[in-house]
C-alpha atoms as a PDB file:
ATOM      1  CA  UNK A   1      33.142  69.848  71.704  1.00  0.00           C
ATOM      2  CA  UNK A   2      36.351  68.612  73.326  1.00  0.00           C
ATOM      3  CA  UNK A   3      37.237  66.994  70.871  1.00  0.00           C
ATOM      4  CA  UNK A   4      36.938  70.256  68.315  1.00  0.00           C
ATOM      5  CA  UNK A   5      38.624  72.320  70.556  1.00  0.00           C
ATOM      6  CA  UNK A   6      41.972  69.812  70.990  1.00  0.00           C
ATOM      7  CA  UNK A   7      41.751  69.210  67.104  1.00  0.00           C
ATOM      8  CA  UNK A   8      41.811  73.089  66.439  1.00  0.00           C
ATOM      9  CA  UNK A   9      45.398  73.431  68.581  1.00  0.00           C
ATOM     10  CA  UNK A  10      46.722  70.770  67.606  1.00  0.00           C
ATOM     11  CA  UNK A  11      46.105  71.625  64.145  1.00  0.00           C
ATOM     12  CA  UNK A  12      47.623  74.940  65.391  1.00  0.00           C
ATOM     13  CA  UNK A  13      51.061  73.489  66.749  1.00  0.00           C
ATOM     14  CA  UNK A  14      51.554  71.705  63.455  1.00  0.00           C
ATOM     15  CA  UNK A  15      51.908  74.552  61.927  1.00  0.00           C
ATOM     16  CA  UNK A  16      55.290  76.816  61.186  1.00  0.00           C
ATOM     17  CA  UNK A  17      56.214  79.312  63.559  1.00  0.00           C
ATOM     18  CA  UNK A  18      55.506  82.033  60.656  1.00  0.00           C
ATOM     19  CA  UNK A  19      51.864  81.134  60.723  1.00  0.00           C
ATOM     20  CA  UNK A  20      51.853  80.732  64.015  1.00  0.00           C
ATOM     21  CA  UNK A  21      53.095  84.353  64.640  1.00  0.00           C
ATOM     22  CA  UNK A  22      50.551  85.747  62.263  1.00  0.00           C
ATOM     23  CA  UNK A  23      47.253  84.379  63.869  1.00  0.00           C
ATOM     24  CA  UNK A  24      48.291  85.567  66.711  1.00  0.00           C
ATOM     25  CA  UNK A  25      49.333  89.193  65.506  1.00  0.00           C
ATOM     26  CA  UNK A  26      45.556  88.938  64.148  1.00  0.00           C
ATOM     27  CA  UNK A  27      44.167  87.618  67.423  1.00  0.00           C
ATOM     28  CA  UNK A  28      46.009  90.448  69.047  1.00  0.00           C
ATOM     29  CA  UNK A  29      44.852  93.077  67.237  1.00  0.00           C
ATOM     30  CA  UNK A  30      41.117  91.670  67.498  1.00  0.00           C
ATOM     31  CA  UNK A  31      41.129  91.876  70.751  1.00  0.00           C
ATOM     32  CA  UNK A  32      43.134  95.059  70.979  1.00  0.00           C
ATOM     33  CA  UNK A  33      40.113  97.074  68.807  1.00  0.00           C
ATOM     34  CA  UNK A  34      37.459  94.826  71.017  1.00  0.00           C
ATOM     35  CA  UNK A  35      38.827  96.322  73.768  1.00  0.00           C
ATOM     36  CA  UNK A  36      39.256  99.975  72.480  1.00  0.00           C
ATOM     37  CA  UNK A  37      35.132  99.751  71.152  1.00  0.00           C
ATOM     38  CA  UNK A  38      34.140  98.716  75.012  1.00  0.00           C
ATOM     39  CA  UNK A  39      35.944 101.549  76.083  1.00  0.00           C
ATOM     40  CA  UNK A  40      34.132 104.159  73.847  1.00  0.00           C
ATOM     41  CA  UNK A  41      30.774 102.676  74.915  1.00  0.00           C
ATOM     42  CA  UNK A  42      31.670 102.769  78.459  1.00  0.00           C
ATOM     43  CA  UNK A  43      33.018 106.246  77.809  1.00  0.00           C
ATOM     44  CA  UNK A  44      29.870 107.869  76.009  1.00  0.00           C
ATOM     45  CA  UNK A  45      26.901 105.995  78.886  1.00  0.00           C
ATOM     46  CA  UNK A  46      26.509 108.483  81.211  1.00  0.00           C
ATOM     47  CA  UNK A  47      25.677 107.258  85.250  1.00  0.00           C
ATOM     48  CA  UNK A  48      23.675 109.990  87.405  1.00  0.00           C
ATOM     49  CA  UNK A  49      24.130 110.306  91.034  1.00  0.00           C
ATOM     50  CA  UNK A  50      21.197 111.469  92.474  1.00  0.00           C
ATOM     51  CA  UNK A  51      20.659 112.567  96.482  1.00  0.00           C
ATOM     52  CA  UNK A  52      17.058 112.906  98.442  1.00  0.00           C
ATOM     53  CA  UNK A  53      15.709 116.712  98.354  1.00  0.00           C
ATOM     54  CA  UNK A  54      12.483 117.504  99.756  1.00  0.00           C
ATOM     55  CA  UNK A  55      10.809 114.064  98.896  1.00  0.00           C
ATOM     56  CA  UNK A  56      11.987 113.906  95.672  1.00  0.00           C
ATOM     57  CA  UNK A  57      15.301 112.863  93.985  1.00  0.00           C
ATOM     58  CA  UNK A  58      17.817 115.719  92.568  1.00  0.00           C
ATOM     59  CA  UNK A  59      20.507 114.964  89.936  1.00  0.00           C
ATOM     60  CA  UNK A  60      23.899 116.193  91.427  1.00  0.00           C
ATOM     61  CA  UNK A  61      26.225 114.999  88.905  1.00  0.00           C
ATOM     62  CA  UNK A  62      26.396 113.362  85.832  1.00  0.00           C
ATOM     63  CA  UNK A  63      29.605 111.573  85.233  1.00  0.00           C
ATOM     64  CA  UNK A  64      30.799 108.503  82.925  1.00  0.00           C
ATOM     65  CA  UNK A  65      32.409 105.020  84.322  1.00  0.00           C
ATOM     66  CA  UNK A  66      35.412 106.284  84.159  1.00  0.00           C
ATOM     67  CA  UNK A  67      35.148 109.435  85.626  1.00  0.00           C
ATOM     68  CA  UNK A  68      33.025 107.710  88.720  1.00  0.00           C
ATOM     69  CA  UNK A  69      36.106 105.402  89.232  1.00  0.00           C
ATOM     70  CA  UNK A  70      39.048 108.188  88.818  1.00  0.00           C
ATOM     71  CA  UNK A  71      36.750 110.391  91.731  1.00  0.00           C
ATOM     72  CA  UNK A  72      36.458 107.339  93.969  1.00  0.00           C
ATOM     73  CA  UNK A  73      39.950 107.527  95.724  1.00  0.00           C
ATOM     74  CA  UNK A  74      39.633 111.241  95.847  1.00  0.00           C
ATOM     75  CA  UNK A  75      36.277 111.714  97.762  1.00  0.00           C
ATOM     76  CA  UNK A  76      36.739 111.225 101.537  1.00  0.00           C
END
């Protein structure tokens, strides 16, 4: 597996700096759309914070990750 993995950059430094600059132009914008799908995931799941009321839990907000974190440094 080392040995694949050494092969592949090598085999990647060989090449000219136009190829070079293209693979990772592609790699960037893989990882740019990875990146932006997580996000809309994490956006849409929805986390409930419940509290104890009379024995039983009650929902008192429903909020998304990103919400949750933004609210964190504002809640004292």
């Amino acid at each position: 597996m080392r040995e694949k993995i050494k092969k592949f950059f090598l085999s990647v430094l060989s090449q000219d700096m136009g190829k070079q600059a293209r693979q990772v132009e592609i790699l960037t914008l893989v990882v740019f759309l990875f990146l932006l799908i997580t996000v809309g995931v994490l956006w849409q799941y929805q986390i409930e914070l419940t509290a104890p009321k009379d024995g039983s839990r009650v929902v008192v907000a429903r909020l998304n990750i990103f919400e949750l974190l933004l609210s964190k440094g504002q809640v004292r």
